[in-house]
C-alpha atoms as a PDB file:
ATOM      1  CA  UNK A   1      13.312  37.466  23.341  1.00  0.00           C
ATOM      2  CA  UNK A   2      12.925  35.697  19.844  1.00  0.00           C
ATOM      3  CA  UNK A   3       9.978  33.685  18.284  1.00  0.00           C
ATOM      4  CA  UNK A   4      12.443  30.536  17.558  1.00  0.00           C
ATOM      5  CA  UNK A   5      13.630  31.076  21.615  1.00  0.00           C
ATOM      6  CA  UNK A   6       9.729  30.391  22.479  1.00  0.00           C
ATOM      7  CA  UNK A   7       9.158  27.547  20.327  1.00  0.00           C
ATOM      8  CA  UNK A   8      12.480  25.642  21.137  1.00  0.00           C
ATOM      9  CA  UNK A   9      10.941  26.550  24.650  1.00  0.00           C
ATOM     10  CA  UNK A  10       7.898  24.732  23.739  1.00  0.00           C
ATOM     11  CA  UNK A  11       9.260  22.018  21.462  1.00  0.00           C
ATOM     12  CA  UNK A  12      11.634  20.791  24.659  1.00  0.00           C
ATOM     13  CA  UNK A  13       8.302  21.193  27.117  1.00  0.00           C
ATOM     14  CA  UNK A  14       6.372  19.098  24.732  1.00  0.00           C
ATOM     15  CA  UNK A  15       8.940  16.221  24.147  1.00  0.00           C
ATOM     16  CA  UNK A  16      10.649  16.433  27.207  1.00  0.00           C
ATOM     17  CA  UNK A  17      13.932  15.701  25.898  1.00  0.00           C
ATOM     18  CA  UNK A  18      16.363  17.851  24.847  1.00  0.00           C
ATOM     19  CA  UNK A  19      17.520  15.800  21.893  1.00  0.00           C
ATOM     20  CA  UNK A  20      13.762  15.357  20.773  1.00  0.00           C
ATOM     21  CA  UNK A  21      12.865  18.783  21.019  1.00  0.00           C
ATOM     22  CA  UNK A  22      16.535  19.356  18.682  1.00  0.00           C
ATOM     23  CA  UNK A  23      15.147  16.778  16.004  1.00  0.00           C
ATOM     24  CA  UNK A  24      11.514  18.362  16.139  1.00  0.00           C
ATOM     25  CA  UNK A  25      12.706  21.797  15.193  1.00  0.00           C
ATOM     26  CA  UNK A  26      15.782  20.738  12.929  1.00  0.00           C
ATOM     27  CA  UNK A  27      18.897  22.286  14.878  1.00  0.00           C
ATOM     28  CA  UNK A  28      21.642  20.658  17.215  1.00  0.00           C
ATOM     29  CA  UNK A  29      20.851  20.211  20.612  1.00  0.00           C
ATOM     30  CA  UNK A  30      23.755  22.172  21.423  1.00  0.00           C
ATOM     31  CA  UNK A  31      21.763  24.910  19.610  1.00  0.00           C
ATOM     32  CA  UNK A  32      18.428  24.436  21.045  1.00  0.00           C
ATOM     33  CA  UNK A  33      20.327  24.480  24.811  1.00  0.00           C
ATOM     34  CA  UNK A  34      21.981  27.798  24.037  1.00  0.00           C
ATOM     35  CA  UNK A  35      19.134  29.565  22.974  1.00  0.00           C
ATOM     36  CA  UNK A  36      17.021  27.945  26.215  1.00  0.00           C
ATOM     37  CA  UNK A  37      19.955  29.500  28.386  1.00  0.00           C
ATOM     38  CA  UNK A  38      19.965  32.658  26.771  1.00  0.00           C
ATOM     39  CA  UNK A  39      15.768  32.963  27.470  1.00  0.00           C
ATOM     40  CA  UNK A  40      15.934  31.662  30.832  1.00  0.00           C
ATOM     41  CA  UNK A  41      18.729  34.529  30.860  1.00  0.00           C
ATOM     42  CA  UNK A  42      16.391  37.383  29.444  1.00  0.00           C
ATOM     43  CA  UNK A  43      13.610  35.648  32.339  1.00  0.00           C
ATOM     44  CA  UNK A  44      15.604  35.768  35.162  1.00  0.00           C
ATOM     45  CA  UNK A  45      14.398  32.563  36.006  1.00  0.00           C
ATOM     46  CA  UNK A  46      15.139  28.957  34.783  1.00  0.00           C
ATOM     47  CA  UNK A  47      12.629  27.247  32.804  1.00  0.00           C
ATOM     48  CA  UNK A  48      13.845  23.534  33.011  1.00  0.00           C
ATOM     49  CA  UNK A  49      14.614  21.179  35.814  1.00  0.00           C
ATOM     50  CA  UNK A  50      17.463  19.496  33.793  1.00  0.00           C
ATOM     51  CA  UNK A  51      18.221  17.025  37.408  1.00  0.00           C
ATOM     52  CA  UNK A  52      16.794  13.974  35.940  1.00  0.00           C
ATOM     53  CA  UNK A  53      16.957  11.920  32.454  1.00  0.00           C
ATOM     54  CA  UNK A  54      13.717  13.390  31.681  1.00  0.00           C
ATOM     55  CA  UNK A  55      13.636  17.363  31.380  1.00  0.00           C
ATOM     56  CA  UNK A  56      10.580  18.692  33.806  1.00  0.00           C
ATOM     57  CA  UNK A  57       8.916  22.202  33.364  1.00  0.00           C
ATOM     58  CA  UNK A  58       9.731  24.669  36.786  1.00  0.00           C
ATOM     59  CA  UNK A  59       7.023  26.720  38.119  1.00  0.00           C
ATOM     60  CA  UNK A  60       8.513  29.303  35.831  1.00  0.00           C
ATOM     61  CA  UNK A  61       8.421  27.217  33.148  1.00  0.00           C
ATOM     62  CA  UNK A  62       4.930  25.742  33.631  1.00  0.00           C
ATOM     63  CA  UNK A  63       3.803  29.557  34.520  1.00  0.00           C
ATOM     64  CA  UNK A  64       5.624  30.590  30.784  1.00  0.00           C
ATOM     65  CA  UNK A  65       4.072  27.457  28.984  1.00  0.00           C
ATOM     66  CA  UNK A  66       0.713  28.713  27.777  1.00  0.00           C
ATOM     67  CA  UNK A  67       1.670  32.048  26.781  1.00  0.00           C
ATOM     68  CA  UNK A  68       4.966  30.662  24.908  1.00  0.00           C
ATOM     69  CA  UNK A  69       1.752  29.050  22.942  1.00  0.00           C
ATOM     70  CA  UNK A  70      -0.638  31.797  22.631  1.00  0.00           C
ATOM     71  CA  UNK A  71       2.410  33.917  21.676  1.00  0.00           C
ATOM     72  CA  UNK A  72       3.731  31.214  18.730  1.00  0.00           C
ATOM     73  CA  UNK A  73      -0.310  30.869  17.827  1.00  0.00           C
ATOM     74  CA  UNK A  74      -0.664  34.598  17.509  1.00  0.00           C
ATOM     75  CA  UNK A  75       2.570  34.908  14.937  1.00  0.00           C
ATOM     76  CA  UNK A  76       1.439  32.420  12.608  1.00  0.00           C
ATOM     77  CA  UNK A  77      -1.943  33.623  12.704  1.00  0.00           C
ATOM     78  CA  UNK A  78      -0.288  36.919  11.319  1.00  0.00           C
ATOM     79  CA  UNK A  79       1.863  35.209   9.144  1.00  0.00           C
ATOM     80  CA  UNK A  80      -1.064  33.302   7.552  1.00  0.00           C
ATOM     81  CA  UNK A  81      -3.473  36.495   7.099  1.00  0.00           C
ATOM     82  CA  UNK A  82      -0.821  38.010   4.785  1.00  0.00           C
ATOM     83  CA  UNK A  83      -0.168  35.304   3.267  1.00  0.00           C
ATOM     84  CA  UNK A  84      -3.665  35.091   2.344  1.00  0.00           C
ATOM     85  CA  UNK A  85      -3.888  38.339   1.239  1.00  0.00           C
ATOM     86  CA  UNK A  86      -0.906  38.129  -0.879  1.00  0.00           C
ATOM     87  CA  UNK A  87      -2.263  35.048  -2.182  1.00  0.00           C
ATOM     88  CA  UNK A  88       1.108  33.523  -1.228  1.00  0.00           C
ATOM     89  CA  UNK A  89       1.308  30.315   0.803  1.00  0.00           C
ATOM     90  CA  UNK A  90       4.027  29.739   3.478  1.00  0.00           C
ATOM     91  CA  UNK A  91       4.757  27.949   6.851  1.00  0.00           C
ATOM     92  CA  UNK A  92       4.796  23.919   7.569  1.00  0.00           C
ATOM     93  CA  UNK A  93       2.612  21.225   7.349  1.00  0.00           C
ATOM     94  CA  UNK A  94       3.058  18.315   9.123  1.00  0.00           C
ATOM     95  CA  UNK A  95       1.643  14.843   7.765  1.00  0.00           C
ATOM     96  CA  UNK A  96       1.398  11.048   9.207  1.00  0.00           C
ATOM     97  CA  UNK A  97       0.663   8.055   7.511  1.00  0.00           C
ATOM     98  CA  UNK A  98       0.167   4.514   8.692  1.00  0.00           C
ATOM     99  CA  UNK A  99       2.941   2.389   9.245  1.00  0.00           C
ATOM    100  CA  UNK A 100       3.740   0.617   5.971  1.00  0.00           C
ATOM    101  CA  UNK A 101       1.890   3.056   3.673  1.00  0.00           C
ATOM    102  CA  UNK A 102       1.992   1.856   0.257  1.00  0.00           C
ATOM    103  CA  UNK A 103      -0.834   4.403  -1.124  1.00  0.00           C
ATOM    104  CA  UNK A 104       0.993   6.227  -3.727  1.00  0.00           C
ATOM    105  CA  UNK A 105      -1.967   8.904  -4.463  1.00  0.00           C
ATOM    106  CA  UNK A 106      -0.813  10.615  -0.560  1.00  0.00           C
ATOM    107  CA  UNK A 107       2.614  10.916  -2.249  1.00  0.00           C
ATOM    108  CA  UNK A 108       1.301  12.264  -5.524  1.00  0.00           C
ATOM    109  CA  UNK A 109      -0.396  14.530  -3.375  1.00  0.00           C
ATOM    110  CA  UNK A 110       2.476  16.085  -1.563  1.00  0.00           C
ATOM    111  CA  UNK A 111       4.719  16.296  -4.916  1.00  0.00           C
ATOM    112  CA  UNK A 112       2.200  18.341  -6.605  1.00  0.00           C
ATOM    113  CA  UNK A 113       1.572  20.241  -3.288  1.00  0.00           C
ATOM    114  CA  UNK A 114       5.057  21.106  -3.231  1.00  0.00           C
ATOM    115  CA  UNK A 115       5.687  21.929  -6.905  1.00  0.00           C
ATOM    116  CA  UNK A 116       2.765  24.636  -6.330  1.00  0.00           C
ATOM    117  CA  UNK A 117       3.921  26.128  -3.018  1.00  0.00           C
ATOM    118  CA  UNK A 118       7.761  25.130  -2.686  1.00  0.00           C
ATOM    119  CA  UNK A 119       7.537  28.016  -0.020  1.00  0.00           C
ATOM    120  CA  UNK A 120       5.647  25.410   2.314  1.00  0.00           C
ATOM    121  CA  UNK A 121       7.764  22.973   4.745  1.00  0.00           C
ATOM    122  CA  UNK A 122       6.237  19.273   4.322  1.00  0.00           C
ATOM    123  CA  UNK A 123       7.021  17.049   7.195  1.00  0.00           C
ATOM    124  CA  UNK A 124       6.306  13.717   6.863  1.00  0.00           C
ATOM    125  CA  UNK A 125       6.054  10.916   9.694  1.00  0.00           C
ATOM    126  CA  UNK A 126       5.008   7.355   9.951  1.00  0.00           C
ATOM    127  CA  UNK A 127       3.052   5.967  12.830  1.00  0.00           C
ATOM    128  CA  UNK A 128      -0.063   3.653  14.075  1.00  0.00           C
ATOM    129  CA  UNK A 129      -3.246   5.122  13.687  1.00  0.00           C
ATOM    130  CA  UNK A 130      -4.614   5.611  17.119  1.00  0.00           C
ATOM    131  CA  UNK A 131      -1.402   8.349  17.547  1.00  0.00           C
ATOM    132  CA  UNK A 132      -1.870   9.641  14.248  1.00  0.00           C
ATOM    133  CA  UNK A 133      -5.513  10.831  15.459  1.00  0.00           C
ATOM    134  CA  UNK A 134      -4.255  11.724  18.836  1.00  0.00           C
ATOM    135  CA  UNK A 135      -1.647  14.081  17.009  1.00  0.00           C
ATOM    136  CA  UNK A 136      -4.261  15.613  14.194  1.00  0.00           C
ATOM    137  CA  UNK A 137      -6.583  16.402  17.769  1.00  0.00           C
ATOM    138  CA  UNK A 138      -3.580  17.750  19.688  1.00  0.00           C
ATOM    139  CA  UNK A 139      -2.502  19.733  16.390  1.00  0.00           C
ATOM    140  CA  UNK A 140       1.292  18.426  15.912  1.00  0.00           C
ATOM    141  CA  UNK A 141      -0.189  17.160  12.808  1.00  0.00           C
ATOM    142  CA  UNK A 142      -2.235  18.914  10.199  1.00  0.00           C
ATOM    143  CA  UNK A 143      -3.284  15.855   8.355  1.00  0.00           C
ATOM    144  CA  UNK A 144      -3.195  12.146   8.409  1.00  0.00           C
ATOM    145  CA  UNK A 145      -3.627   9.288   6.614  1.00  0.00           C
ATOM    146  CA  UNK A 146      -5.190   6.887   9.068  1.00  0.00           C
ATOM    147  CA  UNK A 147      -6.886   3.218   9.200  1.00  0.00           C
ATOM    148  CA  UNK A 148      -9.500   3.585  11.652  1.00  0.00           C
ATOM    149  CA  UNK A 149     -12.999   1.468  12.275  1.00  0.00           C
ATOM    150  CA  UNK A 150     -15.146   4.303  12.088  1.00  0.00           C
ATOM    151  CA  UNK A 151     -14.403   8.153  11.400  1.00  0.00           C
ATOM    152  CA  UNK A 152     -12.598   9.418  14.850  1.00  0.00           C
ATOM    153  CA  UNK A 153     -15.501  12.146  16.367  1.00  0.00           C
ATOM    154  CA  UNK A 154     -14.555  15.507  16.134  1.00  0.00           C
ATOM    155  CA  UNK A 155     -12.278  15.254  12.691  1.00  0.00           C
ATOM    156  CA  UNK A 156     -13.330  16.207   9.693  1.00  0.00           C
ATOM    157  CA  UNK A 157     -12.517  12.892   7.498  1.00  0.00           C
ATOM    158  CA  UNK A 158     -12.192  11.907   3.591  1.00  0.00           C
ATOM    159  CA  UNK A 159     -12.466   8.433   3.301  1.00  0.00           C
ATOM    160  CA  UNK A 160     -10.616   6.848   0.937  1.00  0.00           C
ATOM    161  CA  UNK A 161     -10.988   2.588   0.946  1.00  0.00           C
ATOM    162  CA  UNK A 162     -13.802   0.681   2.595  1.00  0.00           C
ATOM    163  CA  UNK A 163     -12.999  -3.021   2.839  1.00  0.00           C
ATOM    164  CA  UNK A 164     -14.779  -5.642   5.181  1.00  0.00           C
ATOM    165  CA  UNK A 165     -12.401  -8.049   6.588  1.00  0.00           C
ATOM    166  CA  UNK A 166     -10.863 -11.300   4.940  1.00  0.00           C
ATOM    167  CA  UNK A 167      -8.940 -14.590   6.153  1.00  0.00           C
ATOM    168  CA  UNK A 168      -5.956 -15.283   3.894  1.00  0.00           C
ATOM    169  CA  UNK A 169      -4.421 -18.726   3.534  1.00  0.00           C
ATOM    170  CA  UNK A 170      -2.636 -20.881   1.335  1.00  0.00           C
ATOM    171  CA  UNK A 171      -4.583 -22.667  -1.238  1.00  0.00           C
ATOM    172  CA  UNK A 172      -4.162 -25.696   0.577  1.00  0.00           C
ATOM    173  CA  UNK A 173      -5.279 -24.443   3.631  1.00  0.00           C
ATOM    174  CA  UNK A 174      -8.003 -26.612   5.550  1.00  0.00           C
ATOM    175  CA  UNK A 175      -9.836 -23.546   5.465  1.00  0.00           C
ATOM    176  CA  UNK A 176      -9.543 -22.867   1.335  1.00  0.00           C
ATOM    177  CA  UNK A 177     -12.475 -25.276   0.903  1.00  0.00           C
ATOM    178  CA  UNK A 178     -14.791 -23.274   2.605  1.00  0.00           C
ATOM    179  CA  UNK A 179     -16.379 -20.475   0.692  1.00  0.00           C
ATOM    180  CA  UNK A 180     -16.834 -18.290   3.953  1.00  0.00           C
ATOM    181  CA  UNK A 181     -15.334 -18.516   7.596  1.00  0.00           C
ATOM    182  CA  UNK A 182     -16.699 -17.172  10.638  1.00  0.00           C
ATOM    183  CA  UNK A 183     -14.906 -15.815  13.455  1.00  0.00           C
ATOM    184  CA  UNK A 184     -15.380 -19.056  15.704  1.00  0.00           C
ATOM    185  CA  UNK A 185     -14.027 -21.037  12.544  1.00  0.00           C
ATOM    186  CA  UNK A 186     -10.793 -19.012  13.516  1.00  0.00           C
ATOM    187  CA  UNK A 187     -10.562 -20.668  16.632  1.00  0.00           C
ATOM    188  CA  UNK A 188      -8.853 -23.827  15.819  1.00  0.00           C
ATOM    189  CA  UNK A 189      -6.162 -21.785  14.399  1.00  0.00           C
ATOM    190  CA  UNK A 190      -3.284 -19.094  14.556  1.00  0.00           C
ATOM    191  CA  UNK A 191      -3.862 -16.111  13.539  1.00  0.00           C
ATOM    192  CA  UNK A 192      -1.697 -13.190  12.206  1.00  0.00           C
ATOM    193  CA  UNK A 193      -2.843  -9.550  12.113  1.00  0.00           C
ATOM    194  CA  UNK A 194      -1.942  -5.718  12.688  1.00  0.00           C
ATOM    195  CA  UNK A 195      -1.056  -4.832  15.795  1.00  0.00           C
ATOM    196  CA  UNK A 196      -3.385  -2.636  18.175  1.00  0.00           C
ATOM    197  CA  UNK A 197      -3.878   0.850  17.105  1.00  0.00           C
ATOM    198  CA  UNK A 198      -4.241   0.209  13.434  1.00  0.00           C
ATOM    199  CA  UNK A 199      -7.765   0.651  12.275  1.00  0.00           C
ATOM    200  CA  UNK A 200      -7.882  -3.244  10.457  1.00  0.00           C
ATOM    201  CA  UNK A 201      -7.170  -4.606  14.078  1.00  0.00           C
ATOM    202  CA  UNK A 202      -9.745  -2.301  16.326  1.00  0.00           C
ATOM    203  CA  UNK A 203     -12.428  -3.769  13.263  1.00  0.00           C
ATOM    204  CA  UNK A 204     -11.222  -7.088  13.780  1.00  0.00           C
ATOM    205  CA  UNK A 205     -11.040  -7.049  17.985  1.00  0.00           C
ATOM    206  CA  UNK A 206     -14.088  -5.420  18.109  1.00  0.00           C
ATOM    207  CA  UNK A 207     -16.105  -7.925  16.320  1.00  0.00           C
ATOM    208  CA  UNK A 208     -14.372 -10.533  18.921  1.00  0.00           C
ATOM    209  CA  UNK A 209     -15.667  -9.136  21.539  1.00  0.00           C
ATOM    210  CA  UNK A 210     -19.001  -8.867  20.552  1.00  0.00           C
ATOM    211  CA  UNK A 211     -19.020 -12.703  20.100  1.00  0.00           C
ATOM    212  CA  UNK A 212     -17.331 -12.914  23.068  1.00  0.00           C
ATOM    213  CA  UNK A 213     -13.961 -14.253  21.348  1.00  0.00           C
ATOM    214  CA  UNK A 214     -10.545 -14.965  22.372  1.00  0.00           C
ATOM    215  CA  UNK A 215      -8.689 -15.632  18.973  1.00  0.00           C
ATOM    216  CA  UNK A 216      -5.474 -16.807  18.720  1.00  0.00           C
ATOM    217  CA  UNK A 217      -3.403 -13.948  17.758  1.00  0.00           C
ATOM    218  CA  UNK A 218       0.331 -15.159  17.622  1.00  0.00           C
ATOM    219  CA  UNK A 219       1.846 -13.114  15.218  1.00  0.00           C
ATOM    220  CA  UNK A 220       1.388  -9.159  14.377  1.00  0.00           C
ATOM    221  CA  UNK A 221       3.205  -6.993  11.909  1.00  0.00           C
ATOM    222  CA  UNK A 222       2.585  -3.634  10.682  1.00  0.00           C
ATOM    223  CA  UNK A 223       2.507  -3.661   7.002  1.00  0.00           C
ATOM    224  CA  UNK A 224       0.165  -5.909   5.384  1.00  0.00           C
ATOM    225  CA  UNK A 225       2.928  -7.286   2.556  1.00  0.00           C
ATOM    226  CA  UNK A 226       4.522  -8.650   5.540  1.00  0.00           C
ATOM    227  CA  UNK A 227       1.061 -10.203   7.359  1.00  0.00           C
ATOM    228  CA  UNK A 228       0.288 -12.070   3.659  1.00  0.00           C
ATOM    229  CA  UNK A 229       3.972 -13.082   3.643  1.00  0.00           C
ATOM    230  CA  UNK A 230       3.857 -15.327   7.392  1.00  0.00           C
ATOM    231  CA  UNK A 231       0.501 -16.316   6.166  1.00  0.00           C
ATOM    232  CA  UNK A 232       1.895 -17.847   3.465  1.00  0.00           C
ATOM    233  CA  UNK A 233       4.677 -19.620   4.910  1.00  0.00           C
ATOM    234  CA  UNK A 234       2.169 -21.107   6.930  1.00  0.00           C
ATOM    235  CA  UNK A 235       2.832 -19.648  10.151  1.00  0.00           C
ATOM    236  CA  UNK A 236      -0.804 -18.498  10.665  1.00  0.00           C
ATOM    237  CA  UNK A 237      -3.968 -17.213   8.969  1.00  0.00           C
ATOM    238  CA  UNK A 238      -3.966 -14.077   7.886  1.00  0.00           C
ATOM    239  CA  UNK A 239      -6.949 -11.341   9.274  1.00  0.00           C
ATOM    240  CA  UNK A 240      -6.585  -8.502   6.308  1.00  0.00           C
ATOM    241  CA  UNK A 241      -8.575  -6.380   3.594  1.00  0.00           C
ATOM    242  CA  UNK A 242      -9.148  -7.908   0.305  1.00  0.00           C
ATOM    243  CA  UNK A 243      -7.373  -5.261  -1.377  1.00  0.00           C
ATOM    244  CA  UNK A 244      -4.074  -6.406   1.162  1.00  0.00           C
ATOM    245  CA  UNK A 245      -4.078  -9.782  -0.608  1.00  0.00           C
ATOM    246  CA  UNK A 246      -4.256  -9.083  -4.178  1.00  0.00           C
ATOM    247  CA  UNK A 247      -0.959  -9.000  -4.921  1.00  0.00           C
ATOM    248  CA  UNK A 248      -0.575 -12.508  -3.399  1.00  0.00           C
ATOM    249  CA  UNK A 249      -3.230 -14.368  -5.126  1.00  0.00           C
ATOM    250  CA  UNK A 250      -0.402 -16.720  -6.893  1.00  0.00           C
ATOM    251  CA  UNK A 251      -0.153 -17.997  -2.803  1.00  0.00           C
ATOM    252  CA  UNK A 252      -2.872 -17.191  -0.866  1.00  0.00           C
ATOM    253  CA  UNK A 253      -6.823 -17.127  -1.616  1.00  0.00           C
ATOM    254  CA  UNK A 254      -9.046 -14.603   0.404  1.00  0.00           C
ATOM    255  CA  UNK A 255     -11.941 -15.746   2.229  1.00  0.00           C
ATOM    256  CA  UNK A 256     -14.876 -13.107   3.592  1.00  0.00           C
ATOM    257  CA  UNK A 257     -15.322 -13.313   7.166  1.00  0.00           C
ATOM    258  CA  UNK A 258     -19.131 -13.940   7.194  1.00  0.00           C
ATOM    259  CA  UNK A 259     -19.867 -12.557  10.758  1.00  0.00           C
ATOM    260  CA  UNK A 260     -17.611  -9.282  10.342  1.00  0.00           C
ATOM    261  CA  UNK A 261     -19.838  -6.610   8.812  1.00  0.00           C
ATOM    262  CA  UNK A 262     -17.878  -3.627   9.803  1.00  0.00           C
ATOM    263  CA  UNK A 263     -15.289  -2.744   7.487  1.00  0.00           C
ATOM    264  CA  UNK A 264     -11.938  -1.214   7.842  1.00  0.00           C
ATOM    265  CA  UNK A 265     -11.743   2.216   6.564  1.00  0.00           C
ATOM    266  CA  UNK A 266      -8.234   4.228   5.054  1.00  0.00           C
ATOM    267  CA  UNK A 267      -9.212   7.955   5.322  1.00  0.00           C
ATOM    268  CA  UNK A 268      -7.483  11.314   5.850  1.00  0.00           C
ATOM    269  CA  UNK A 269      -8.753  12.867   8.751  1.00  0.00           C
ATOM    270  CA  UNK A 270      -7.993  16.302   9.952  1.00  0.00           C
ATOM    271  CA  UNK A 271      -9.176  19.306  12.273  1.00  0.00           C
ATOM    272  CA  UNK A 272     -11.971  21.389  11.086  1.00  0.00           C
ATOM    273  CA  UNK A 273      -9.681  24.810  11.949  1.00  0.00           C
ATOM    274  CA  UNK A 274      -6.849  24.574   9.801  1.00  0.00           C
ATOM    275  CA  UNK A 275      -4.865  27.521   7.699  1.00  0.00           C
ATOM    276  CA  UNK A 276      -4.515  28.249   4.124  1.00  0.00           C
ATOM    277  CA  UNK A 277      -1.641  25.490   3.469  1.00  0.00           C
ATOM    278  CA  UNK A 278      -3.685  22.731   4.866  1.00  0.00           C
ATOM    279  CA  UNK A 279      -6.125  23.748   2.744  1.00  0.00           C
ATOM    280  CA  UNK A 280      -4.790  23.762  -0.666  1.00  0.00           C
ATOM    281  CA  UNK A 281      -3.288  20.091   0.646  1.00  0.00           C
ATOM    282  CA  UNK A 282      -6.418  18.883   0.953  1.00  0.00           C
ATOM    283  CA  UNK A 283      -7.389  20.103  -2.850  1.00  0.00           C
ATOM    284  CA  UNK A 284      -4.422  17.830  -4.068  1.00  0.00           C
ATOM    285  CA  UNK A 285      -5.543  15.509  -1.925  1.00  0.00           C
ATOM    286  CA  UNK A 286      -8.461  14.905  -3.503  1.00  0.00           C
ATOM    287  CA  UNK A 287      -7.209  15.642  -6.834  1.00  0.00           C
ATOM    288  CA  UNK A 288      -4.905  12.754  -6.123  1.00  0.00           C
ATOM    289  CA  UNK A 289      -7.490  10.603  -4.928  1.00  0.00           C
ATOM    290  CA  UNK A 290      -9.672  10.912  -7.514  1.00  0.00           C
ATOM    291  CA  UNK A 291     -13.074   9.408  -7.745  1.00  0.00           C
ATOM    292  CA  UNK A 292     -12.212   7.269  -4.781  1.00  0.00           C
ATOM    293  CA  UNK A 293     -11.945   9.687  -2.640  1.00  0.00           C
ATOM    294  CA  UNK A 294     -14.984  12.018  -3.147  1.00  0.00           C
ATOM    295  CA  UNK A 295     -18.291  11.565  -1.277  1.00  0.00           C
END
């Protein structure tokens, strides 16, 4: 029985998919099925129910689960103590960012990361916030670069932009005379905004429903370039940060939304365990965040 055996084991319980579990732990899936065979094999018992589309855990393979964890846990806890005592950092970390990231200091971050500790695996995925936090809690990722209304409980959390909501619309908008808009002044009109799951949009339906609210939302998109883009076609008003719409002041003028006092927060939130590799990330982190970034 091998280490990589028990975590293809795990990777394949986890996604439930064969091909998944191939892609999550970089081999074919001919590869990952052979070495599944050959433990089931060493077992005596099969692991899988491999009947249906999706792959289901046996009573074997439920009874193996948790100690095909505690044994993959235990390894790189062993791994890391050298490491730490050889003052030599190995192993993987995994990192999200929101959908559409366009914050260059996370990538400045993760090149100087890996020019000091090329021994280090960086994996790097893209998702909406809400499963970004549900993967830093479940610990399939180490850190993440999240938009989130407040700081999610039970993450330790650097906060990086704070930003109260804005409309943006053309500058001949009915609404670009107004100085400020209200959320009810949104009612007579479309609106376009991040879809759920992104911090901007939990801000933004969560003052709704305290006014009781029912906006218009008949657009979404996932990266704000593309929300100030329909907005200024004049598809729909546009709910974003003010920092979002700088770049498109030559189209669209940003107006505070008056009754919105929450803002949205960026931050990088991770668990308060965490190994040696995390941690020097989150020095570059800050490093690469500079002044922004502390507090």
């Amino acid at each position: 029985m091998e280490l990589r055996q028990l975590e293809y084991f795990v990777a394949v319980a986890e996604e439930r998919n064969f091909t998944r579990a191939a892609e999550r732990v970089h081999i074919s899936q001919s590869g990952v099925s052979a070495q599944i065979r050959q433990l089931e094999r060493e077992l005596g018992a099969e692991l899988f129910d491999r009947s249906a589309r999706t792959v289901t855990l046996t009573a074997a393979g439920k009874a193996a689960l948790d100690h095909a964890r505690a044994a993959l846990a235990a390894a790189e806890s062993l791994d890391q103590a050298v490491s730490e005592v050889t003052d030599l950092i190995r192993g993987r970390v995994t990192v999200g960012m929101v959908i559409g990231c366009t914050i260059t200091p996370l990538f400045d971050a993760l090149a100087a990361f890996h020019r000091a500790h090329p021994g280090v695996e960086i994996s790097l995925l893209e998702d909406n916030s809400d499963r970004l936090v549900e993967g830093v809690r479940a610990g399939t990722i180490d850190v993440a670069l999240v938009g989130t209304a407040a700081i999610p409980e039970g993450l330790e959390a650097l906060t990086i932009v704070s930003e109260r909501l804005v409309v943006a619309v053309p500058h001949e908008h009915p609404l670009a005379r107004r100085r400020r808009v209200t959320l009810r002044d949104l009612g007579d009109h479309p609106i376009v905004c991040m879809p759920p799951g992104t911090g901007l949009r939990a801000v933004f339906d969560q003052a709704c429903a305290a006014g009781s609210l029912r906006p218009a939302i008949t657009l979404e998109a996932g990266a704000a370039d593309a929300v100030a883009d329909l907005a200024a076609r004049g598809l729909a008003v546009a709910v974003l940060c003010d920092s979002m719409v700088t770049r498109h002041r030559d189209r669209l003028m940003a107006l505070p939304i008056d009754d919105v006092e929450t803002p949205a927060l960026l931050a990088l939130v991770w668990r308060h365990a965490h190994g040696p590799a995390v941690r020097e990330l989150l020095v570059y982190g800050r490093q690469a965040f500079g002044e922004a970034a502390r507090g």
